[in-house]
PDB file of N, CA and C in Angstrom:
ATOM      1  N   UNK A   1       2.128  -0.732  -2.712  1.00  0.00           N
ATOM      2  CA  UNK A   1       1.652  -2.075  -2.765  1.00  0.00           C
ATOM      3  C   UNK A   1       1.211  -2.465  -1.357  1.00  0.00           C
ATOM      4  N   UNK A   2      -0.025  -3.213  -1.111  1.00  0.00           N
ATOM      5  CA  UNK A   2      -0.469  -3.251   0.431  1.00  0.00           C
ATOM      6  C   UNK A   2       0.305  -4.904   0.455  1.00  0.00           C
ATOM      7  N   UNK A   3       0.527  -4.642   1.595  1.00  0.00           N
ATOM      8  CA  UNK A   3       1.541  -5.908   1.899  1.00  0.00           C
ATOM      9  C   UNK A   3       0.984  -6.738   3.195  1.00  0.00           C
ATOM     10  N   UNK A   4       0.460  -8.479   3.265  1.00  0.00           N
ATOM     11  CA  UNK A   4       0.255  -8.344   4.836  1.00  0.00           C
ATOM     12  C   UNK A   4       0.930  -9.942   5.054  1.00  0.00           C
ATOM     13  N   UNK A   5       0.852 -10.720   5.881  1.00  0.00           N
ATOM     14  CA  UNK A   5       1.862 -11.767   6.723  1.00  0.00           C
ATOM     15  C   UNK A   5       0.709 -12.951   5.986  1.00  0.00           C
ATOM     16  N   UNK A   6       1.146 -13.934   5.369  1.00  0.00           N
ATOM     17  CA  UNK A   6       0.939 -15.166   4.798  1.00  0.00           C
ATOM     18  C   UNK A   6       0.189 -15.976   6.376  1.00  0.00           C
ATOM     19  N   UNK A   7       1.181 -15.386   7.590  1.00  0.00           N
ATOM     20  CA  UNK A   7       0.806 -16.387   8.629  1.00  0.00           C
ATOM     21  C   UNK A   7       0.072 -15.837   9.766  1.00  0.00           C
ATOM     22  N   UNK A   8      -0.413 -16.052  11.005  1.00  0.00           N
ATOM     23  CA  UNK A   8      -0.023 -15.307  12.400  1.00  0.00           C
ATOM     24  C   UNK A   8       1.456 -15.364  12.733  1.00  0.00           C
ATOM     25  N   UNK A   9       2.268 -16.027  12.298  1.00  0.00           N
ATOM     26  CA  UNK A   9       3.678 -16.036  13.278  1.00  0.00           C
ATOM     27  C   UNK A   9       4.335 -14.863  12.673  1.00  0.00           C
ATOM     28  N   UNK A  10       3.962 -14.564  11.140  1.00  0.00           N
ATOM     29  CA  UNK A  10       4.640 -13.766  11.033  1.00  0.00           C
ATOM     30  C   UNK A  10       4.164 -12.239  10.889  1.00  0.00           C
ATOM     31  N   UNK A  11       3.031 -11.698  11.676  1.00  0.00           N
ATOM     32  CA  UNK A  11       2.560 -10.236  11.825  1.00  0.00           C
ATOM     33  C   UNK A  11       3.551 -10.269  12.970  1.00  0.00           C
ATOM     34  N   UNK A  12       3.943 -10.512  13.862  1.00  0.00           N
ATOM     35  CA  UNK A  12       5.152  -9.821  14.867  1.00  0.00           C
ATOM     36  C   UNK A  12       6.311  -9.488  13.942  1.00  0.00           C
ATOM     37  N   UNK A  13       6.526 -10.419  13.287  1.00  0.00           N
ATOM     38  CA  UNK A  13       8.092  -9.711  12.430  1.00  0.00           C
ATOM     39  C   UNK A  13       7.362  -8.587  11.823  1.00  0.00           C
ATOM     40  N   UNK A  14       6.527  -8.119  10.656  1.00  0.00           N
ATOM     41  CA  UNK A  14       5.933  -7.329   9.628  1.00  0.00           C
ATOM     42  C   UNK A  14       6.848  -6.238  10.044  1.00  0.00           C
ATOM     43  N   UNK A  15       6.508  -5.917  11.072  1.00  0.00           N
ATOM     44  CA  UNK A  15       6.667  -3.838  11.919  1.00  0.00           C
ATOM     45  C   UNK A  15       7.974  -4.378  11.547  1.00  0.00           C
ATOM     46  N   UNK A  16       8.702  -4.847  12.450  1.00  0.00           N
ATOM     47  CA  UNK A  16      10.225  -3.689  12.753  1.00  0.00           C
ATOM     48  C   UNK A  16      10.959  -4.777  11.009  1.00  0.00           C
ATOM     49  N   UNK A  17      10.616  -5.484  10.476  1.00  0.00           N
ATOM     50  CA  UNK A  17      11.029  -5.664   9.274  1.00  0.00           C
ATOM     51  C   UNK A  17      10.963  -4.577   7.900  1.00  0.00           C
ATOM     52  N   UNK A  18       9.895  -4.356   8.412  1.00  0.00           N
ATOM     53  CA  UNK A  18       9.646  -3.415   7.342  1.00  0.00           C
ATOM     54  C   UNK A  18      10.846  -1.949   7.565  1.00  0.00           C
ATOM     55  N   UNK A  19      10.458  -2.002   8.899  1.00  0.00           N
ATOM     56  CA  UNK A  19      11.120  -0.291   9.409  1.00  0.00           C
ATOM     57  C   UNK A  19      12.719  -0.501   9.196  1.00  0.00           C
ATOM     58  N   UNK A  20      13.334  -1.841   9.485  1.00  0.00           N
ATOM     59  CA  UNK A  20      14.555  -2.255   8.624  1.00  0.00           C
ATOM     60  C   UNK A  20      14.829  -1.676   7.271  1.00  0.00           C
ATOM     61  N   UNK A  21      14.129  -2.467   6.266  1.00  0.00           N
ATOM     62  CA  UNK A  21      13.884  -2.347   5.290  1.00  0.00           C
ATOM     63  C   UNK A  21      14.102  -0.905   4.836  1.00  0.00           C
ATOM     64  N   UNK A  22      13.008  -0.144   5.661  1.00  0.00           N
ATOM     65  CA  UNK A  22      12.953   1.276   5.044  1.00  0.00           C
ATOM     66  C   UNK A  22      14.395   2.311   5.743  1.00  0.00           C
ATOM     67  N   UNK A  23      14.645   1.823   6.939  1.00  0.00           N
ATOM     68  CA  UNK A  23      16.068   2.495   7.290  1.00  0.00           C
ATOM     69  C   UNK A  23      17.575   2.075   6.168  1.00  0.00           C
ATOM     70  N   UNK A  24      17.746   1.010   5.460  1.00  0.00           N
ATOM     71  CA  UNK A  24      17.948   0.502   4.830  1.00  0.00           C
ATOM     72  C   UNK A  24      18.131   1.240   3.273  1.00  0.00           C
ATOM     73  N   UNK A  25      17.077   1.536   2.929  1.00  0.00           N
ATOM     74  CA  UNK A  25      16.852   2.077   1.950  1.00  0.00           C
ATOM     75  C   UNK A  25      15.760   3.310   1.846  1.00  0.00           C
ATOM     76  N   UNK A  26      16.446   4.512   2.118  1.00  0.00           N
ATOM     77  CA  UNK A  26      15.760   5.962   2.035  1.00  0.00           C
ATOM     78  C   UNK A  26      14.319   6.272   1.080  1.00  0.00           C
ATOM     79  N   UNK A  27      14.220   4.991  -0.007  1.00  0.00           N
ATOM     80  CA  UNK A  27      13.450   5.826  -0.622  1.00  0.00           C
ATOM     81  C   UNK A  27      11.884   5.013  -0.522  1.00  0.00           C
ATOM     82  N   UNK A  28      12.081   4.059   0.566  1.00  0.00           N
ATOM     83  CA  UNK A  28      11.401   3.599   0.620  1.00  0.00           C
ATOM     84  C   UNK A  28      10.164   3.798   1.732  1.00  0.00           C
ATOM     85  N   UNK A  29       8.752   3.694   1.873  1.00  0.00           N
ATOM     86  CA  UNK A  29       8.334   3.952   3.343  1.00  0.00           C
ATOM     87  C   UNK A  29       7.225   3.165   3.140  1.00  0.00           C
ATOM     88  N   UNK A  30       6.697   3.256   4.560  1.00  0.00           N
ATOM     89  CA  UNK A  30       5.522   2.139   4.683  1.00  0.00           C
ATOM     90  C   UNK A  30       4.556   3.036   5.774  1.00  0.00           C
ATOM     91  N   UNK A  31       3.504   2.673   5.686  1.00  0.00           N
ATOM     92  CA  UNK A  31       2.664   3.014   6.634  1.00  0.00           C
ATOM     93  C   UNK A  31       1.017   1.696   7.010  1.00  0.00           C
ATOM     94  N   UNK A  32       0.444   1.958   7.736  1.00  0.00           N
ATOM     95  CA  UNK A  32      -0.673   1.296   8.152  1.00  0.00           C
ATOM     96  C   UNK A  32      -1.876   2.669   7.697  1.00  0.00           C
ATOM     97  N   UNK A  33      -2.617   1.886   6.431  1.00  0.00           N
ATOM     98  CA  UNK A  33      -3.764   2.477   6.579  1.00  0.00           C
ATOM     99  C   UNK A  33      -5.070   2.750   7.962  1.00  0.00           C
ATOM    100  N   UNK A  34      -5.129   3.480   8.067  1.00  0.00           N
ATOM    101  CA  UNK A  34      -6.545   3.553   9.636  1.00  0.00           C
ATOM    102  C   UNK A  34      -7.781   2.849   8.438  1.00  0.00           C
ATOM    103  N   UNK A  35      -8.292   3.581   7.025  1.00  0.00           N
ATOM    104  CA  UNK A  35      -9.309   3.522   6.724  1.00  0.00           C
ATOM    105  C   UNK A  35      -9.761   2.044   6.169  1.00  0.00           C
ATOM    106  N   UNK A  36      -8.629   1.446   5.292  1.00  0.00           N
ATOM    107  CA  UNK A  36      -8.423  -0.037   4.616  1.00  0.00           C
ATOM    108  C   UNK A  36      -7.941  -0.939   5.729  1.00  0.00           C
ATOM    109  N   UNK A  37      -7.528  -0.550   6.786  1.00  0.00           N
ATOM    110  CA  UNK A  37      -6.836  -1.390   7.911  1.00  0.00           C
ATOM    111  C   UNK A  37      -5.190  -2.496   6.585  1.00  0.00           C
ATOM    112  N   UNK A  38      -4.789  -1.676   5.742  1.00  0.00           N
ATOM    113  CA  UNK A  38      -3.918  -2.391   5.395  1.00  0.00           C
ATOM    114  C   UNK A  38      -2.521  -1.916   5.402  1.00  0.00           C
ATOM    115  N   UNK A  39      -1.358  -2.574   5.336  1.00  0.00           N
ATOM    116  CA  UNK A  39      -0.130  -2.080   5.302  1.00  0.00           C
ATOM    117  C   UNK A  39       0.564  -1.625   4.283  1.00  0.00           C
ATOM    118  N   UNK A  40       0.556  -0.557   3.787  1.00  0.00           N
ATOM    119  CA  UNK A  40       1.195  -0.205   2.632  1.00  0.00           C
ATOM    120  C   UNK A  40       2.666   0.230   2.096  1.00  0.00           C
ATOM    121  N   UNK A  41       3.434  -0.424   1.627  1.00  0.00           N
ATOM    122  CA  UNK A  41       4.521   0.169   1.137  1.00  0.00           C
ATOM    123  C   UNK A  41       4.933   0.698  -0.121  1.00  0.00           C
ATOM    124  N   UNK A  42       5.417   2.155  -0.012  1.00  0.00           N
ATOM    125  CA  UNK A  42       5.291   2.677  -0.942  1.00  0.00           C
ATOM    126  C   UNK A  42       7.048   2.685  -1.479  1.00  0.00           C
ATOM    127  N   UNK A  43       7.326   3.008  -2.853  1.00  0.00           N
ATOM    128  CA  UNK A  43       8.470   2.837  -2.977  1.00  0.00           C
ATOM    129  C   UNK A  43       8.475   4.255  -4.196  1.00  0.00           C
ATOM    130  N   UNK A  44       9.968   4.055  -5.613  1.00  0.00           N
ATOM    131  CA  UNK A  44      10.079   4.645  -6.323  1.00  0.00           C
ATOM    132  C   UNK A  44       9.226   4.403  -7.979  1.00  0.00           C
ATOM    133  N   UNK A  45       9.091   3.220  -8.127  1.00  0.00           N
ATOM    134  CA  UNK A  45       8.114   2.746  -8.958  1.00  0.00           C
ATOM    135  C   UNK A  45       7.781   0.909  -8.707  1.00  0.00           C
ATOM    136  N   UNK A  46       7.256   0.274  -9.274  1.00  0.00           N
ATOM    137  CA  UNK A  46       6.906  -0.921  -8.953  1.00  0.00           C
ATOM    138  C   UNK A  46       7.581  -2.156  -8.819  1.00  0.00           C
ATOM    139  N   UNK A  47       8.943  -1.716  -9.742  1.00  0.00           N
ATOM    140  CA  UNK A  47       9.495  -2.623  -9.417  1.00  0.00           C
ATOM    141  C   UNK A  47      10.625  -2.742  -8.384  1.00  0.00           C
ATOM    142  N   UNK A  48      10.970  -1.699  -8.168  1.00  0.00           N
ATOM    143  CA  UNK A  48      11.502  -0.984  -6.481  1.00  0.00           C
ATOM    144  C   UNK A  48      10.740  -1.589  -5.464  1.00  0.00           C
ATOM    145  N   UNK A  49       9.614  -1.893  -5.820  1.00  0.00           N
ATOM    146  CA  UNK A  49       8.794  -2.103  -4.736  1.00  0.00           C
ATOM    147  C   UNK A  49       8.548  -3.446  -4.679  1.00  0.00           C
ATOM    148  N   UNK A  50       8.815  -4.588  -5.468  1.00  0.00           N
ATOM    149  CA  UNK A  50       8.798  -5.732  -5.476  1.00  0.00           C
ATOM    150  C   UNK A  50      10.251  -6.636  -4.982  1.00  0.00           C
ATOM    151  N   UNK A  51      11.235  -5.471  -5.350  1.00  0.00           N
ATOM    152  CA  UNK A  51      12.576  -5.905  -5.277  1.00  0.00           C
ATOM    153  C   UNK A  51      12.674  -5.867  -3.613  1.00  0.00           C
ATOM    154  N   UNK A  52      11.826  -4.682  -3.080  1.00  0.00           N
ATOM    155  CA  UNK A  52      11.886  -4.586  -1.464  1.00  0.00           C
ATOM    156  C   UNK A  52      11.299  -5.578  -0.969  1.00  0.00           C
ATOM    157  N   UNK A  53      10.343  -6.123  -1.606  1.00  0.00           N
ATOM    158  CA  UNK A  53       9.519  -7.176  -0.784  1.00  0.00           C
ATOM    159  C   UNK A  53      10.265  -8.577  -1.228  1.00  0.00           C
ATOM    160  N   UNK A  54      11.235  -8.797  -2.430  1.00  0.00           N
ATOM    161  CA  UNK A  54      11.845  -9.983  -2.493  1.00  0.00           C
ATOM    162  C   UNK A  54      12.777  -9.904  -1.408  1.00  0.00           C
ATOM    163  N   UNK A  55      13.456  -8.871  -1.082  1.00  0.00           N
ATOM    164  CA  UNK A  55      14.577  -8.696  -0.232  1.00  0.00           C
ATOM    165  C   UNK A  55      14.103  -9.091   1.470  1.00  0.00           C
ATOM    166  N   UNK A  56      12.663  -8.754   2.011  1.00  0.00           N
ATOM    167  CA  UNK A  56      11.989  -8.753   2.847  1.00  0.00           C
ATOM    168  C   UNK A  56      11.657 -10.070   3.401  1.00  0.00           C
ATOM    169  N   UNK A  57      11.665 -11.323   2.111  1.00  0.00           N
ATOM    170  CA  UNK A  57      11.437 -12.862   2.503  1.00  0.00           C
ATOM    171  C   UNK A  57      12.632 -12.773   2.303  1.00  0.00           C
ATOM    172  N   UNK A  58      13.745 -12.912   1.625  1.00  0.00           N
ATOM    173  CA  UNK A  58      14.790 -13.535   1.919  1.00  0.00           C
ATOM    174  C   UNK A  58      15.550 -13.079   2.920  1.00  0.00           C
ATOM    175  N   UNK A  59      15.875 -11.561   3.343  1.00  0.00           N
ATOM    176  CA  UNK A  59      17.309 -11.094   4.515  1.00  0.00           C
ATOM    177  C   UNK A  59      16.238 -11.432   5.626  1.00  0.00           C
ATOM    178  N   UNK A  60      14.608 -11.372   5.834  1.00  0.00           N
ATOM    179  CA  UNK A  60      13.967 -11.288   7.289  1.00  0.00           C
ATOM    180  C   UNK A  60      13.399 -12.172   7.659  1.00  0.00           C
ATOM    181  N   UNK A  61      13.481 -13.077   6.437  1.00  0.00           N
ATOM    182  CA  UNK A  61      12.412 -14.538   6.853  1.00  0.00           C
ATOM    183  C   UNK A  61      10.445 -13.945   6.990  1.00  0.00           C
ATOM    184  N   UNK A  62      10.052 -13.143   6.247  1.00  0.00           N
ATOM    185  CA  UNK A  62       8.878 -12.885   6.635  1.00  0.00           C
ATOM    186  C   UNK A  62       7.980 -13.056   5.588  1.00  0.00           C
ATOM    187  N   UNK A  63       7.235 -14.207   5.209  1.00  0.00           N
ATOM    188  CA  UNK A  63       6.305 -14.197   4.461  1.00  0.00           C
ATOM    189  C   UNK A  63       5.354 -13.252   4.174  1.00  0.00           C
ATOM    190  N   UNK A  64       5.252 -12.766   2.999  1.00  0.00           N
ATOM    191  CA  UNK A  64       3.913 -11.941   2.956  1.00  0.00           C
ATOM    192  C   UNK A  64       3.406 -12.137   1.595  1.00  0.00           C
ATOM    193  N   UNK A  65       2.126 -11.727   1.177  1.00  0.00           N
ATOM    194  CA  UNK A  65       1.274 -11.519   0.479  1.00  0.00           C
ATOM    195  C   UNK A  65       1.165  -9.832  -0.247  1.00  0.00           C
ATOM    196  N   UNK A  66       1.241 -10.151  -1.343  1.00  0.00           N
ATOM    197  CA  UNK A  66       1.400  -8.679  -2.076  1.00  0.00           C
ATOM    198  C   UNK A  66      -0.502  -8.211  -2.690  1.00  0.00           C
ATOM    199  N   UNK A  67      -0.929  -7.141  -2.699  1.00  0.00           N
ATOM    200  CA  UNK A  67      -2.050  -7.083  -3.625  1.00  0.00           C
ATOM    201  C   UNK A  67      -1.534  -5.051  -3.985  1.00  0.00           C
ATOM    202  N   UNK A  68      -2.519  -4.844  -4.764  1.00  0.00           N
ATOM    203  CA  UNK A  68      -2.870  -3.381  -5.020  1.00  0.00           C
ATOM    204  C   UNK A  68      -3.540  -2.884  -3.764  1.00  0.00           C
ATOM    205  N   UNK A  69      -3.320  -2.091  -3.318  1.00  0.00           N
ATOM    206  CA  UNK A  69      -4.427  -1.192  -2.126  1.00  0.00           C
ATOM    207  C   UNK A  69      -5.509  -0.641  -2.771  1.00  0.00           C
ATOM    208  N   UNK A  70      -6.304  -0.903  -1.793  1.00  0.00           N
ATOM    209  CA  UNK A  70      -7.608  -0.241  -2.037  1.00  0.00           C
ATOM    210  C   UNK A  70      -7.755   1.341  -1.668  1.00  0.00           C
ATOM    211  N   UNK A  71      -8.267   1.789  -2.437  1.00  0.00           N
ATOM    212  CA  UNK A  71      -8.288   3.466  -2.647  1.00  0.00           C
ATOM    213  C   UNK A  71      -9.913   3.569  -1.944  1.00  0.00           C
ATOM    214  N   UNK A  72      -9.803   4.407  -0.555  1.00  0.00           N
ATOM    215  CA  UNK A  72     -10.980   5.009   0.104  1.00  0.00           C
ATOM    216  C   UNK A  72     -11.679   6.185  -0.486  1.00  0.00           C
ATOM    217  N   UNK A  73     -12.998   6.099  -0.875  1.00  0.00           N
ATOM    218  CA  UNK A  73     -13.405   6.846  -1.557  1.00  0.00           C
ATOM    219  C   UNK A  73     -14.523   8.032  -0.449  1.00  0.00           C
ATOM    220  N   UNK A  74     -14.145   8.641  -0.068  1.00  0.00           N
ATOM    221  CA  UNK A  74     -15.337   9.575   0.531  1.00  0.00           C
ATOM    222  C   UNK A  74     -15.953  10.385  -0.191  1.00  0.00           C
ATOM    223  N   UNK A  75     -16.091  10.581  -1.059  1.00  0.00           N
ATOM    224  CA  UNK A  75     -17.311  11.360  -1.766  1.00  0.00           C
ATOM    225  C   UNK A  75     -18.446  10.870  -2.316  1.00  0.00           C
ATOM    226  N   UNK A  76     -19.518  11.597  -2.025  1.00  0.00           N
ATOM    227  CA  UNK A  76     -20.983  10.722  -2.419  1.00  0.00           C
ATOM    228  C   UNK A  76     -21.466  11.652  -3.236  1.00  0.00           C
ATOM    229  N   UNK A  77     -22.475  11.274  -3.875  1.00  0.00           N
ATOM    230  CA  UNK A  77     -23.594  12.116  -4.367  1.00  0.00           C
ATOM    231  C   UNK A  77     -24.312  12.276  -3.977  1.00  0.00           C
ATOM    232  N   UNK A  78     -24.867  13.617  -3.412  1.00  0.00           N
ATOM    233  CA  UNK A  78     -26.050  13.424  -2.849  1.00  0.00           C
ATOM    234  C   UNK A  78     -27.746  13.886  -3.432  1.00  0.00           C
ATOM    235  N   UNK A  79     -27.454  14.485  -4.072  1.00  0.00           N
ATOM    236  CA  UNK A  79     -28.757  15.409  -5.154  1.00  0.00           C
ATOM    237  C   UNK A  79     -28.203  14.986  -6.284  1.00  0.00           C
ATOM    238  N   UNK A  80     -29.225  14.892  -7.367  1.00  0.00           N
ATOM    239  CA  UNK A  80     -29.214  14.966  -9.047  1.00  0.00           C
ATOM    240  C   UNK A  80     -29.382  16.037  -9.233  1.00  0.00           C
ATOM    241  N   UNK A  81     -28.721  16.864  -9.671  1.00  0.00           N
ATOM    242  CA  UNK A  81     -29.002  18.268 -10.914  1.00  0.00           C
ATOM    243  C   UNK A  81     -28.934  17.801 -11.952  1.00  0.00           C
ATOM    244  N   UNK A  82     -29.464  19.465 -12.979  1.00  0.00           N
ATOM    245  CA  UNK A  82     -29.681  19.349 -13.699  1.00  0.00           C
ATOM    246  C   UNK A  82     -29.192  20.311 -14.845  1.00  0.00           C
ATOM    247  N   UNK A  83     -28.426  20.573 -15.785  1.00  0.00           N
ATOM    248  CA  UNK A  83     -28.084  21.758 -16.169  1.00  0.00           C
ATOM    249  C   UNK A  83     -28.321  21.532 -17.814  1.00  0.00           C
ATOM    250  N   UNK A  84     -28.328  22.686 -18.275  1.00  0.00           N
ATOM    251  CA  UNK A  84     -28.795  22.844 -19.376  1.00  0.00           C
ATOM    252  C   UNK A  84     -27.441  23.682 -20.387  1.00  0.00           C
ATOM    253  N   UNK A  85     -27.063  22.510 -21.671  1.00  0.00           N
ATOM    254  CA  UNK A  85     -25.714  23.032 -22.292  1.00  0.00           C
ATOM    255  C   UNK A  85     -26.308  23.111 -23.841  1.00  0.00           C
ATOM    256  N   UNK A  86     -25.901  24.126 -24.397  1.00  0.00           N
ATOM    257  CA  UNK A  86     -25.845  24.449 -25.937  1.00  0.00           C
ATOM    258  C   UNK A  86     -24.193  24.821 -26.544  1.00  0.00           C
ATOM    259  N   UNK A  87     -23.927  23.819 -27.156  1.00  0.00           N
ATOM    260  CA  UNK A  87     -22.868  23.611 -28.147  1.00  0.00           C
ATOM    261  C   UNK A  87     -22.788  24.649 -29.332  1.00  0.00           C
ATOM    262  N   UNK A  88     -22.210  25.908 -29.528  1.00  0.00           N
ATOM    263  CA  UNK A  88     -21.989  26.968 -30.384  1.00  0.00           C
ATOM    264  C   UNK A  88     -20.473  26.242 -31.106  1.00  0.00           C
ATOM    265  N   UNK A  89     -20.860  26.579 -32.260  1.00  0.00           N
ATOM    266  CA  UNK A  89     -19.484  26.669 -33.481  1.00  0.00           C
ATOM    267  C   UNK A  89     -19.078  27.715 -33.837  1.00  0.00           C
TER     268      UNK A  89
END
């Protein structure tokens, strides 16, 4: 789930809250996308991962905003082919 700070006051808490969080609980981790520029925390399924971020406003005081991450796509098309298929029974 990409996760980021409701405020400016609260991107200084984000880092070492999170890294709490994840020392805290093993199965959890987070990282900073380079390509989406977003913060992602990943967990065991979704609601693991909501329960971390309820736990995150209430034990750290840190507002945040939840969405889906965006998935970087590098592959293009670059030529149209063309191929030719016959269906046998």
């Amino acid at each position: 789930m990409a996760v980021r700070p409701k405020s400016k006051n609260d991107t200084t808490k984000l880092s070492p809250s999170l890294t709490r969080l994840c020392e805290e609980d093993p199965s959890l981790q987070w990282h900073n996308d380079p390509i989406t520029h977003k913060t992602v925390l990943f967990g065991i399924s979704q609601s693991h991962v909501k329960m971390a971020v309820y736990h995150l406003q209430n034990k750290f005081g840190g507002d945040v905003e939840t969405s889906l991450p965006k998935v970087p796509y590098r592959e293009t098309i670059m030529t149209i082919e063309q191929a030719r298929y016959r269906h046998k029974k």
